[in-house]
N, C-alpha and C. Protein backbone atom coordinates (compact mmCIF):
# COMPACT_ATOMS: atom_id res chain seq x y z
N UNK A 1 7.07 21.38 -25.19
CA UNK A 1 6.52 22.41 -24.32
C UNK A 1 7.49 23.58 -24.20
N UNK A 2 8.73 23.27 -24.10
CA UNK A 2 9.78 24.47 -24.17
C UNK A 2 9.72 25.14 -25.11
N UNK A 3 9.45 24.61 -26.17
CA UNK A 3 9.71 25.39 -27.57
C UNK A 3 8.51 26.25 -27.45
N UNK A 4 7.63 26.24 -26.98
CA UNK A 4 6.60 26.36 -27.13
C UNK A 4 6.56 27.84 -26.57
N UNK A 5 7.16 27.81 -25.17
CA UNK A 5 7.01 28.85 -23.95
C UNK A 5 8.58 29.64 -24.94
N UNK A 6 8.98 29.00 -25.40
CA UNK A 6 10.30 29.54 -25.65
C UNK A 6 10.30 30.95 -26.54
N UNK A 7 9.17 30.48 -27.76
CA UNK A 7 8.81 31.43 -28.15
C UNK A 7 8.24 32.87 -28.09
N UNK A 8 7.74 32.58 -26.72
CA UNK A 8 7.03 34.09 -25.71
C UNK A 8 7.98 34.25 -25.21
N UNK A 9 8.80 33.77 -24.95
CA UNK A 9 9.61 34.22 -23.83
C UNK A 9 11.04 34.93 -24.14
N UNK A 10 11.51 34.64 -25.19
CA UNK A 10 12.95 35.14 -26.22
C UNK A 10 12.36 36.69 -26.03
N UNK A 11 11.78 37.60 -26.45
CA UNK A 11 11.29 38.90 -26.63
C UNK A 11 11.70 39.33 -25.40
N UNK A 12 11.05 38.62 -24.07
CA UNK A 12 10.75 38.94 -23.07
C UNK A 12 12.84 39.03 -22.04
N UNK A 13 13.37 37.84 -22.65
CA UNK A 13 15.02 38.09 -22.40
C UNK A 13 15.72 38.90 -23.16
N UNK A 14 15.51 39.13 -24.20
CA UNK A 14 16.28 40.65 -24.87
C UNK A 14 15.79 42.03 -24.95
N UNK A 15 14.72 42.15 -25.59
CA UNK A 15 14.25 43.91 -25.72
C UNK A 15 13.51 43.94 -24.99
N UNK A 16 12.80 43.11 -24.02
CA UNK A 16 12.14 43.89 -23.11
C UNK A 16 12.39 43.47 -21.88
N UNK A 17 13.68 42.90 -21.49
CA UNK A 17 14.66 42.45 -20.53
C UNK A 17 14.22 43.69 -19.25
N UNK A 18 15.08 44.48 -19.64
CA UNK A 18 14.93 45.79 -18.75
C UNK A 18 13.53 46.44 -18.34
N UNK A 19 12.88 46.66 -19.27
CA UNK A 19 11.74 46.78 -18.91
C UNK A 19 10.91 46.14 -17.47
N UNK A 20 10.99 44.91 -18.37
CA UNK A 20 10.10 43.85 -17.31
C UNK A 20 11.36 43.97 -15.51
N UNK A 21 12.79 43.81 -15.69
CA UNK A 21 12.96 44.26 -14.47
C UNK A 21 12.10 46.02 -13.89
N UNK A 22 12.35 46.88 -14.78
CA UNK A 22 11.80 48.07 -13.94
C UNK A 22 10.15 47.91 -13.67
N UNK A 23 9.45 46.98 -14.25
CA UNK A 23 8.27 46.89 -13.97
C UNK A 23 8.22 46.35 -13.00
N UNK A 24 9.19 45.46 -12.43
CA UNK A 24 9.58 44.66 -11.04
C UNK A 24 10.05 45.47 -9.95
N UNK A 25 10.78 46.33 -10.54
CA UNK A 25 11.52 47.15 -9.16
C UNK A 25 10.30 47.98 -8.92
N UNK A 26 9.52 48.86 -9.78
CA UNK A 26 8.50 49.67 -9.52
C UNK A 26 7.53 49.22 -8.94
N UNK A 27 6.98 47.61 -9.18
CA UNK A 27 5.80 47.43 -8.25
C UNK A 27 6.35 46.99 -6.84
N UNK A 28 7.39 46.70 -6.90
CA UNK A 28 8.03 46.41 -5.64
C UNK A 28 8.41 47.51 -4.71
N UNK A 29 8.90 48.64 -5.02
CA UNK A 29 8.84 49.75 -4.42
C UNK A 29 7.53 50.44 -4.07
N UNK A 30 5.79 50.66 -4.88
CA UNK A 30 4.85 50.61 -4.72
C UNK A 30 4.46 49.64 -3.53
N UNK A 31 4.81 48.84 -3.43
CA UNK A 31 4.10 47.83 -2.30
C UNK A 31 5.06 48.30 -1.55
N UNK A 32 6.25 48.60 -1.17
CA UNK A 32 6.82 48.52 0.04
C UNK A 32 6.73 49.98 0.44
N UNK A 33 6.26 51.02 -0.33
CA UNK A 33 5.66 51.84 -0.11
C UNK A 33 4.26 52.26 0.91
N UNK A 34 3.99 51.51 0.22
CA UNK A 34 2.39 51.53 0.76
C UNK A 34 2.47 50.56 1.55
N UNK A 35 3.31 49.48 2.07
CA UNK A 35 3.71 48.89 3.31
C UNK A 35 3.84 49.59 4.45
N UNK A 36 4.57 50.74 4.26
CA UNK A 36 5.28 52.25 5.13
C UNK A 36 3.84 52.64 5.64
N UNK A 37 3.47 53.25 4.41
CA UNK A 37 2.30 53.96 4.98
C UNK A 37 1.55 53.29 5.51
N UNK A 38 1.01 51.94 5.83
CA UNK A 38 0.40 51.03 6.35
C UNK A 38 0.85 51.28 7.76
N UNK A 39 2.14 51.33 8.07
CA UNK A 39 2.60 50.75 9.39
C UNK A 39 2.51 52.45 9.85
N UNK A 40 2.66 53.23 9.54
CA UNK A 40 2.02 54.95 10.13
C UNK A 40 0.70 54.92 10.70
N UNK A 41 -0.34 53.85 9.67
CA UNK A 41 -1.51 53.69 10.29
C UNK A 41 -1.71 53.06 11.29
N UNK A 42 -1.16 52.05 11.49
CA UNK A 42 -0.95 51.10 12.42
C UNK A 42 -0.45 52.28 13.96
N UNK A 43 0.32 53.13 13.82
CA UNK A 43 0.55 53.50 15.17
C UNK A 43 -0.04 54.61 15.75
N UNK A 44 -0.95 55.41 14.47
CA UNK A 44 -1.89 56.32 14.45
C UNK A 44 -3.34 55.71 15.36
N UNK A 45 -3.53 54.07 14.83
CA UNK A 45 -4.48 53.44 14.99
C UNK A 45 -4.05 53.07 16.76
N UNK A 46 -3.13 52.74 16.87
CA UNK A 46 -3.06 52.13 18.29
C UNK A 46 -2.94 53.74 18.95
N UNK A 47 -2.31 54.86 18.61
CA UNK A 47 -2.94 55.71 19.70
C UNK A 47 -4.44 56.59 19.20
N UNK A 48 -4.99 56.25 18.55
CA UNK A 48 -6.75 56.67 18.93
C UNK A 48 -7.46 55.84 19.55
N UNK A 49 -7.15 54.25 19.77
CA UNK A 49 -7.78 53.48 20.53
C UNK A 49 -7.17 53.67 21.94
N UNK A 50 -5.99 53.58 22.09
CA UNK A 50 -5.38 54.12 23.55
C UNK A 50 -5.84 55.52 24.14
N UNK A 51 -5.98 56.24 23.09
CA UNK A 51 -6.91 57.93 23.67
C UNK A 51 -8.51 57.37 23.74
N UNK A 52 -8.79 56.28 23.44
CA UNK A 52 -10.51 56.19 23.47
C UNK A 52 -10.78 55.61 24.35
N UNK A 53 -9.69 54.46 24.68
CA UNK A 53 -10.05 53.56 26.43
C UNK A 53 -9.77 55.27 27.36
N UNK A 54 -8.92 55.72 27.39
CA UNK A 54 -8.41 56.73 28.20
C UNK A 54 -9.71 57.26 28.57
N UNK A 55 -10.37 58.15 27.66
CA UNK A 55 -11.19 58.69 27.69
C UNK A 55 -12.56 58.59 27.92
N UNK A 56 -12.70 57.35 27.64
CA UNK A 56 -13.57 56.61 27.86
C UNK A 56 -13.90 55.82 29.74
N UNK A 57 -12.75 55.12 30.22
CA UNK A 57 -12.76 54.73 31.13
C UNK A 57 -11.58 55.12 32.02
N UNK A 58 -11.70 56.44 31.71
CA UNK A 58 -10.62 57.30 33.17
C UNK A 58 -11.94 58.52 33.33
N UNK A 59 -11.90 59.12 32.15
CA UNK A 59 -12.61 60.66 31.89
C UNK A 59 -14.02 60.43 32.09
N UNK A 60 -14.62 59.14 31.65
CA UNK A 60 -15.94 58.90 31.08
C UNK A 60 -16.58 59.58 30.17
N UNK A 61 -16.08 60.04 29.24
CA UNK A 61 -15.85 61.01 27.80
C UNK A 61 -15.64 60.59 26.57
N UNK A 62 -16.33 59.11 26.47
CA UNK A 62 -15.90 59.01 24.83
C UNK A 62 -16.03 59.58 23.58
N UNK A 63 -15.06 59.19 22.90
CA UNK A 63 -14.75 60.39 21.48
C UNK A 63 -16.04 59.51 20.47
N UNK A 64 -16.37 60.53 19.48
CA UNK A 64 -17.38 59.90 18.73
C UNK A 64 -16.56 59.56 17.53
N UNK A 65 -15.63 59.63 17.19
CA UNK A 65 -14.79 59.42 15.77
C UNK A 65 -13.68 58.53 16.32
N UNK A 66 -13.65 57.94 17.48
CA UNK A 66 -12.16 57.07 17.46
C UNK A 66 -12.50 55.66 16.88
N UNK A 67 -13.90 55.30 17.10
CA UNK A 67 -13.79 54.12 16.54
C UNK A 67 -13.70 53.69 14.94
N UNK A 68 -14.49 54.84 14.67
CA UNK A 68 -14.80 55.15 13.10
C UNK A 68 -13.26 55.06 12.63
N UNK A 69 -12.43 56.07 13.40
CA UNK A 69 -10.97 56.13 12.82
C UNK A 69 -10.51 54.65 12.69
N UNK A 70 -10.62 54.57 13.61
CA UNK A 70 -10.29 52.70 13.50
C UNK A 70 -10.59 51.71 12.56
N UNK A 71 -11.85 51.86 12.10
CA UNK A 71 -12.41 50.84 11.15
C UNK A 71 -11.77 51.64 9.80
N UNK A 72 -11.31 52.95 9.44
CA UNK A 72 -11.06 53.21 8.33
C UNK A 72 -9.37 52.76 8.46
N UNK A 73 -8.71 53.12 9.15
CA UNK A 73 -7.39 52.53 9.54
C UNK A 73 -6.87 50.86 9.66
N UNK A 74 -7.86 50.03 9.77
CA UNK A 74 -7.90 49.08 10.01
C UNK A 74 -7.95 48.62 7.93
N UNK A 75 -8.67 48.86 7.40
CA UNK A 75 -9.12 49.21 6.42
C UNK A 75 -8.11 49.40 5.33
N UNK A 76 -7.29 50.27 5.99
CA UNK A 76 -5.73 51.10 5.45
C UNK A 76 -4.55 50.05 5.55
N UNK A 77 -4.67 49.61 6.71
CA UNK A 77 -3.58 49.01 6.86
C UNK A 77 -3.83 47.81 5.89
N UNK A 78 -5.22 46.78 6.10
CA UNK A 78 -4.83 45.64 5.13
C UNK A 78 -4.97 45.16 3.96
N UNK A 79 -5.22 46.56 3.64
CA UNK A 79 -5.40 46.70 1.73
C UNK A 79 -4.24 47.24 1.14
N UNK A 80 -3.44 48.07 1.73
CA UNK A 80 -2.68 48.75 1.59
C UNK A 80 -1.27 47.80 1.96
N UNK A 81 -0.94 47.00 2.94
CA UNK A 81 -0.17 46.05 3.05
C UNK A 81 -0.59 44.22 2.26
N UNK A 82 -1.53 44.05 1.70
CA UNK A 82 -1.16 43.11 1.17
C UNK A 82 -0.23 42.43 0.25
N UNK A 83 -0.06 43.67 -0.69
CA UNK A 83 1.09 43.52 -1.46
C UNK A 83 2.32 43.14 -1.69
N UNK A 84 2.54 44.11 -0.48
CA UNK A 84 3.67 43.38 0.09
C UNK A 84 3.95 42.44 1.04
N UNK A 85 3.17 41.73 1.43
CA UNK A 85 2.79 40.35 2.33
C UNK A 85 3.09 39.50 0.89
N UNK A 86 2.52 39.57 -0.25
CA UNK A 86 2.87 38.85 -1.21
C UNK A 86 4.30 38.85 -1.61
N UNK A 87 4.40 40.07 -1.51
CA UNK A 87 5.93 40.34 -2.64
C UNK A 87 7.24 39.60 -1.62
N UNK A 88 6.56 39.78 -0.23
CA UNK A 88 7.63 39.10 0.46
C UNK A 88 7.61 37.26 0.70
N UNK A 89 6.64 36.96 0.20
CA UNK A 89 5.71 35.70 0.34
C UNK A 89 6.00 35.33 1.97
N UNK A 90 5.15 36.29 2.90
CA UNK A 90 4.32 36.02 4.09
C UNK A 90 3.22 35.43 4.25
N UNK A 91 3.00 35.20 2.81
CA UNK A 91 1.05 34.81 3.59
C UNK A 91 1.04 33.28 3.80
N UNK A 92 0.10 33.08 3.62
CA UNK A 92 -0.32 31.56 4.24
C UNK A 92 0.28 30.94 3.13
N UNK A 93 0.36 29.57 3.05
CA UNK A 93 0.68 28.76 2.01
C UNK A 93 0.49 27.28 2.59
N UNK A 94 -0.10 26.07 1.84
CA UNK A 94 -0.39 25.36 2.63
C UNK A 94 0.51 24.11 0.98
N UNK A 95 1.36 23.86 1.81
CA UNK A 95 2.64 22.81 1.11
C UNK A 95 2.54 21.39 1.28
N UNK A 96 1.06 20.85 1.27
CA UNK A 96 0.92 19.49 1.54
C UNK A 96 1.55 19.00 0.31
N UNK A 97 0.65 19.22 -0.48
CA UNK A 97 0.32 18.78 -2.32
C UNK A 97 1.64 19.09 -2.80
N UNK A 98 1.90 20.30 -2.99
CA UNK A 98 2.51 21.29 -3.88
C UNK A 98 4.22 20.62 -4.02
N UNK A 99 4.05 20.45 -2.19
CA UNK A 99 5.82 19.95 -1.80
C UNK A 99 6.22 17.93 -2.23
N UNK A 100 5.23 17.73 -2.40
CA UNK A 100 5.54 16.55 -3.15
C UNK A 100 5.23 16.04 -4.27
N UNK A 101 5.18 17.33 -5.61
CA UNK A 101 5.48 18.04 -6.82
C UNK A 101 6.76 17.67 -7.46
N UNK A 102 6.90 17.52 -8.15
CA UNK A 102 8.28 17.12 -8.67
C UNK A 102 8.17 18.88 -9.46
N UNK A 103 9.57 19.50 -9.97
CA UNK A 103 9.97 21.25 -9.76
C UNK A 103 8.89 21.67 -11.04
N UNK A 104 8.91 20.83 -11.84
CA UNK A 104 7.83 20.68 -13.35
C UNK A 104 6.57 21.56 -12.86
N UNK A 105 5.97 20.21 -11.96
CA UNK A 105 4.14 20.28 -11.35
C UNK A 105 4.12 21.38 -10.50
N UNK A 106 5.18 21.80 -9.88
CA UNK A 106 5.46 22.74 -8.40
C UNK A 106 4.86 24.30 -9.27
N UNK A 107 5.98 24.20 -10.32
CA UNK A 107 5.87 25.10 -11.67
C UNK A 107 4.43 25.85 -12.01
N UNK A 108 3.85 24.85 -12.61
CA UNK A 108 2.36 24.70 -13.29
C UNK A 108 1.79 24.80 -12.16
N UNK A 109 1.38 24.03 -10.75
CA UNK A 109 0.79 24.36 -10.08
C UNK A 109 0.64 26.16 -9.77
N UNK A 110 2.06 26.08 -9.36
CA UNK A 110 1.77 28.08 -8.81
C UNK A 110 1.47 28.57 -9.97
N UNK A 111 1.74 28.29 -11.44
CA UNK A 111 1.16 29.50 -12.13
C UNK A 111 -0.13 29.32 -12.49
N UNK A 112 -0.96 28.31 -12.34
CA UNK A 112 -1.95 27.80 -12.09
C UNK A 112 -2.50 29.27 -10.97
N UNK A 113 -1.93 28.83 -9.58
CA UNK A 113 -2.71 29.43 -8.56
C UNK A 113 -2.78 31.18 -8.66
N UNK A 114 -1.44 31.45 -9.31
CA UNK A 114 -1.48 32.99 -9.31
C UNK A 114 -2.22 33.21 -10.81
N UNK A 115 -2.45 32.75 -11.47
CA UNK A 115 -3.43 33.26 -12.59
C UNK A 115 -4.47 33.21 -11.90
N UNK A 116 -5.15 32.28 -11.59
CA UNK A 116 -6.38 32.23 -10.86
C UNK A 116 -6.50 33.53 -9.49
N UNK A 117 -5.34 33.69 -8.76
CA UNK A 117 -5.36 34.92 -8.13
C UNK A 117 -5.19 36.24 -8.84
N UNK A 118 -4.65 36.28 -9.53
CA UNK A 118 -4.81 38.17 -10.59
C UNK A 118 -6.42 37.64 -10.77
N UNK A 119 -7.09 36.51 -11.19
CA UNK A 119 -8.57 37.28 -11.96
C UNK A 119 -9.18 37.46 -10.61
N UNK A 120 -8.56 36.97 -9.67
CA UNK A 120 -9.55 37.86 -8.48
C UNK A 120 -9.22 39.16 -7.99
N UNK A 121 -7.88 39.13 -8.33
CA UNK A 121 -7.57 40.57 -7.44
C UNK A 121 -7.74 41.48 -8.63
N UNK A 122 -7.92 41.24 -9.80
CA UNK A 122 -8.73 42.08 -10.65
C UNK A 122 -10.04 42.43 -10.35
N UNK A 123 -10.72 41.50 -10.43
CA UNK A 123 -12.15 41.43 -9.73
C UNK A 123 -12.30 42.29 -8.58
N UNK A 124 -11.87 42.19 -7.39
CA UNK A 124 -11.46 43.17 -6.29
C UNK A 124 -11.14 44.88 -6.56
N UNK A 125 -10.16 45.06 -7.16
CA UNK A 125 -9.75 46.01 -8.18
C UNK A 125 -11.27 46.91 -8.81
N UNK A 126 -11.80 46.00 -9.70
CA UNK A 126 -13.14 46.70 -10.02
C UNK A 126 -13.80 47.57 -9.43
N UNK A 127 -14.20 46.24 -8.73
CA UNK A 127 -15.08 46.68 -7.57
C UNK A 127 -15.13 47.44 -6.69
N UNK A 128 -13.86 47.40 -5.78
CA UNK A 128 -13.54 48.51 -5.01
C UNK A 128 -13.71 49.78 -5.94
N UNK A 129 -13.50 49.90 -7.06
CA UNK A 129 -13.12 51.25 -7.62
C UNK A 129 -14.75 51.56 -8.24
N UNK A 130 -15.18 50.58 -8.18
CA UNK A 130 -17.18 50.95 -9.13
C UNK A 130 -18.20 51.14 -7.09
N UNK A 131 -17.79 50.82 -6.08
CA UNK A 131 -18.12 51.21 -4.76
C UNK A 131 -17.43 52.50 -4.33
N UNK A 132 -16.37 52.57 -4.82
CA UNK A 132 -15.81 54.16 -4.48
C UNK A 132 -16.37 55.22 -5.23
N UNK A 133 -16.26 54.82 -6.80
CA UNK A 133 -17.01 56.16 -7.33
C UNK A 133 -18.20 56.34 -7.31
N UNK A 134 -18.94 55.19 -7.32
CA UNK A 134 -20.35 55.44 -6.84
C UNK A 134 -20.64 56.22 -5.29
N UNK A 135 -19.78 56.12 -4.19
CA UNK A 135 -19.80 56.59 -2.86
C UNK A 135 -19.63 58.04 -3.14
N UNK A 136 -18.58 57.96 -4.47
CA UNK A 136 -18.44 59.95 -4.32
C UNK A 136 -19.15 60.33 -5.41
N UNK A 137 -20.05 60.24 -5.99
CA UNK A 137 -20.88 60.54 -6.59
C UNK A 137 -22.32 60.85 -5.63
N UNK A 138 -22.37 59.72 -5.23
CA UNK A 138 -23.70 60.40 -4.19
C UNK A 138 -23.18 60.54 -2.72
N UNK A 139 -22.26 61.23 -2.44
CA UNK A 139 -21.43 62.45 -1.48
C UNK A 139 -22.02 61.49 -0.33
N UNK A 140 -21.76 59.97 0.00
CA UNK A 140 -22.11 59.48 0.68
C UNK A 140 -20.83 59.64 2.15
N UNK A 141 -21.67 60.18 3.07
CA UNK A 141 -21.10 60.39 4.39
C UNK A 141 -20.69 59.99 5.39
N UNK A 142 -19.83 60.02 6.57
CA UNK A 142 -20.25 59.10 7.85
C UNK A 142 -21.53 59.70 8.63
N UNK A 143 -22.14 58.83 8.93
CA UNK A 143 -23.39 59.18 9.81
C UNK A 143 -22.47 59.94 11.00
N UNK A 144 -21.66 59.07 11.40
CA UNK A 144 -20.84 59.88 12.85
C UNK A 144 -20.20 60.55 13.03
N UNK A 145 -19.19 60.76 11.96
CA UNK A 145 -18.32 62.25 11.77
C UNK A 145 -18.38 63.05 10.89
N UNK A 146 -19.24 62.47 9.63
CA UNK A 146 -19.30 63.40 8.41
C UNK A 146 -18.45 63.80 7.76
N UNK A 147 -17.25 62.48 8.02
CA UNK A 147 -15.97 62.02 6.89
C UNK A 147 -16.54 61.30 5.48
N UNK A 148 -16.22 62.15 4.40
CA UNK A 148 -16.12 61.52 3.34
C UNK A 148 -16.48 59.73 3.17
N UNK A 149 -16.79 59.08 2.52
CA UNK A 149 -16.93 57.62 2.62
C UNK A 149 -15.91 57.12 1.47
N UNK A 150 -15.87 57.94 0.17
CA UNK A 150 -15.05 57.10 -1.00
C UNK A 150 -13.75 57.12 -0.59
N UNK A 151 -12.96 57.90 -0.01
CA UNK A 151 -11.59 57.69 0.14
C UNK A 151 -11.56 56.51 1.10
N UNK A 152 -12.18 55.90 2.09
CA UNK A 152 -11.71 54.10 2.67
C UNK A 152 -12.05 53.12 1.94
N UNK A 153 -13.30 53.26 0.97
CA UNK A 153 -13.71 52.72 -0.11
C UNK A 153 -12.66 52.53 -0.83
N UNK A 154 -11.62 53.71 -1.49
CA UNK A 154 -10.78 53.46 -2.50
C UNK A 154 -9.78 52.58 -2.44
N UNK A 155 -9.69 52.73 -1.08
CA UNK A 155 -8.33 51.61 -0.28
C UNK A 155 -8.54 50.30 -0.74
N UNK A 156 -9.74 50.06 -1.04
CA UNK A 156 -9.97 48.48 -2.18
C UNK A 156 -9.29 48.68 -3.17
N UNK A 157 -9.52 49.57 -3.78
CA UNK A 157 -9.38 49.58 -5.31
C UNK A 157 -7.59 49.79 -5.49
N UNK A 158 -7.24 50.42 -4.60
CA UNK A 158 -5.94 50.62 -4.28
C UNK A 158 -5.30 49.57 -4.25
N UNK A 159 -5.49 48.97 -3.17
CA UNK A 159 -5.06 47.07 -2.83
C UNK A 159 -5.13 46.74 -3.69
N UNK A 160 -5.96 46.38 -4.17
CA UNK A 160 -6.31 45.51 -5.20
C UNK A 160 -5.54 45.29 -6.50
N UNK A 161 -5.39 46.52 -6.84
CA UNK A 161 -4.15 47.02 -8.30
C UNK A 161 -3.10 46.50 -7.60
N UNK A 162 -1.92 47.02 -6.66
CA UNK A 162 -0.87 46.63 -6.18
C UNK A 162 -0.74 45.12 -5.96
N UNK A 163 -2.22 44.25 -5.68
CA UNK A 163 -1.62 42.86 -5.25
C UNK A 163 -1.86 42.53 -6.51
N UNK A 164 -2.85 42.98 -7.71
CA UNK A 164 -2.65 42.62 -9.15
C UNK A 164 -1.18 42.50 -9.84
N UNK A 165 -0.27 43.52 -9.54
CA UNK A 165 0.65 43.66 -10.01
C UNK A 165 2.17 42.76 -9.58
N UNK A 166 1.62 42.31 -8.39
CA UNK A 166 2.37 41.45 -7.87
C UNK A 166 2.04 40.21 -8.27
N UNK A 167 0.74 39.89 -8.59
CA UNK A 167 0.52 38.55 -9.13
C UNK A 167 1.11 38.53 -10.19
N UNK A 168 1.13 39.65 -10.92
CA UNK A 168 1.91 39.34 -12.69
C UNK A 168 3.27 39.14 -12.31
N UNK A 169 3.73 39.21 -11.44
CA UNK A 169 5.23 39.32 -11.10
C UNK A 169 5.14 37.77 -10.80
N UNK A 170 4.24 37.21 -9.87
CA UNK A 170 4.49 35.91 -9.84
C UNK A 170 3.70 34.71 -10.97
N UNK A 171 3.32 35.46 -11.55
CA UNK A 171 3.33 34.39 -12.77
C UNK A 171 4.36 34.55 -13.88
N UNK A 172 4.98 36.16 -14.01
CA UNK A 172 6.45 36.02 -14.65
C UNK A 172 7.01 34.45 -14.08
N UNK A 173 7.29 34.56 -12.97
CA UNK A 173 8.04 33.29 -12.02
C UNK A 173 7.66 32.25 -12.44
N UNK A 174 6.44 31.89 -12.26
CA UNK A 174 5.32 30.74 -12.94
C UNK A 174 6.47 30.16 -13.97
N UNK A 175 6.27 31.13 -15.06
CA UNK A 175 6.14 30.86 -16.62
C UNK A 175 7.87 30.63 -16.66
N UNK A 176 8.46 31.43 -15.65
CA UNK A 176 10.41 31.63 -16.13
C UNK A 176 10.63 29.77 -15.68
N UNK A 177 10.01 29.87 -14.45
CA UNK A 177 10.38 28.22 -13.61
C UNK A 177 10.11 27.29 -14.50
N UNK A 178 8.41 27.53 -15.18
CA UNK A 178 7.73 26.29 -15.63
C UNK A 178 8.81 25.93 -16.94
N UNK A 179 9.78 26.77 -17.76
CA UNK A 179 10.78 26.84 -19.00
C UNK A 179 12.39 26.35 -18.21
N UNK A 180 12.60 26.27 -17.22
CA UNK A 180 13.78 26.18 -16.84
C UNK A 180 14.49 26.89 -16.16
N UNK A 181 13.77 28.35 -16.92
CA UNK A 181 15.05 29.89 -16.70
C UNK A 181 14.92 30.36 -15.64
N UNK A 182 14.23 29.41 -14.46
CA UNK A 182 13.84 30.05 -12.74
C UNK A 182 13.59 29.12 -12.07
N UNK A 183 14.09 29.23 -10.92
CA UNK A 183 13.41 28.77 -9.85
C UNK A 183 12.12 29.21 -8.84
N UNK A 184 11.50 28.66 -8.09
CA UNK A 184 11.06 29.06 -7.22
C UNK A 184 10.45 29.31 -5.88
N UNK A 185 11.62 28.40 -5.75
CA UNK A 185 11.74 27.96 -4.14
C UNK A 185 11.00 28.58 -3.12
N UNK A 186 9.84 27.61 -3.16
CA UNK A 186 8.44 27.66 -2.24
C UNK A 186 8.28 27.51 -1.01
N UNK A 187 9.79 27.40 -0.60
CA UNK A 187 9.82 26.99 1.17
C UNK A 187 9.27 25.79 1.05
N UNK A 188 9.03 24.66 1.15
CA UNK A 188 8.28 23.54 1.55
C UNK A 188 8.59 22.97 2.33
């Protein structure tokens, strides 16, 4: 089996060594990027809902776009931060199985799970991006503010690429662990 992986993988430790790190530092800076801008939304988002109770139940004046802002912000934030929920491995993980794996199965299992996750967050990826251009093609609107619709739409398609790119990063890992040349200490 080594020899096997060994052969993909020699290319991948000399001439395209560097590479594959800057393809690492770049999607990693992309997600922690768009992490940033996530958390701008996040405090944008908590004061239009704090100006909408205000206004709402001091003034009796509610705004017709705070909620809307919200659902597109809401929107922003967790398409736009998943990536890096991955890249930092925050998300859920459930270590019944996995943690009583011997480092081999632990291996194969995750690259197992993150192949199977890129063809979805590909899938996602698509889609978001065949619902966005279709939205700006037929100049589809908000009924309530008469904001654009494809740009919160795109925020799929957006996500979606960035947590793609992080999955290839963790099946690099997959494939380095499943050969020897990595670990990948899963917390368990």
């Amino acid at each position: 089996m080594k020899a096997f992986w060994g052969i993909w993988l020699r290319p991948l430790s000399t001439n395209y060594g560097r590479l594959a790190n800057k393809f690492v530092a770049t999607t990693n800076w992309l997600s922690r990027a768009s992490a940033a801008v996530g958390d701008v939304a996040i405090v944008v988002l908590m004061l239009s809902v704090s100006y909408e109770v205000v206004m709402r139940y001091v003034f009796m004046r509610p705004t017709i776009w705070s909620m809307e802002l919200a659902g597109f912000l809401t929107l922003l934030v967790v398409f736009l931060g998943i990536a890096h929920v991955l890249q930092q491995e925050k998300h859920i993980r459930i270590t019944a199985v996995i943690g009583k794996l011997p480092k081999k199965g632990q291996a194969a299992l995750y690259l197992v799970a993150a192949c199977l996750a890129l063809i979805f967050s590909l899938i996602l990826t698509k889609q978001g991006w065949n619902i966005a251009w279709a939205s700006y093609q037929m100049h589809h609107l908000s009924e309530i503010t008469g904001w654009p619709l494809f740009a919160p739409k795109l925020l799929i398609a957006i996500g979606g690429g960035l947590l793609s790119l992080q999955f290839i990063i963790q099946i690099g890992r997959g494939i380095r662990a499943l050969v020897g040349k990595g670990s990948l200490d899963l917390k368990t």
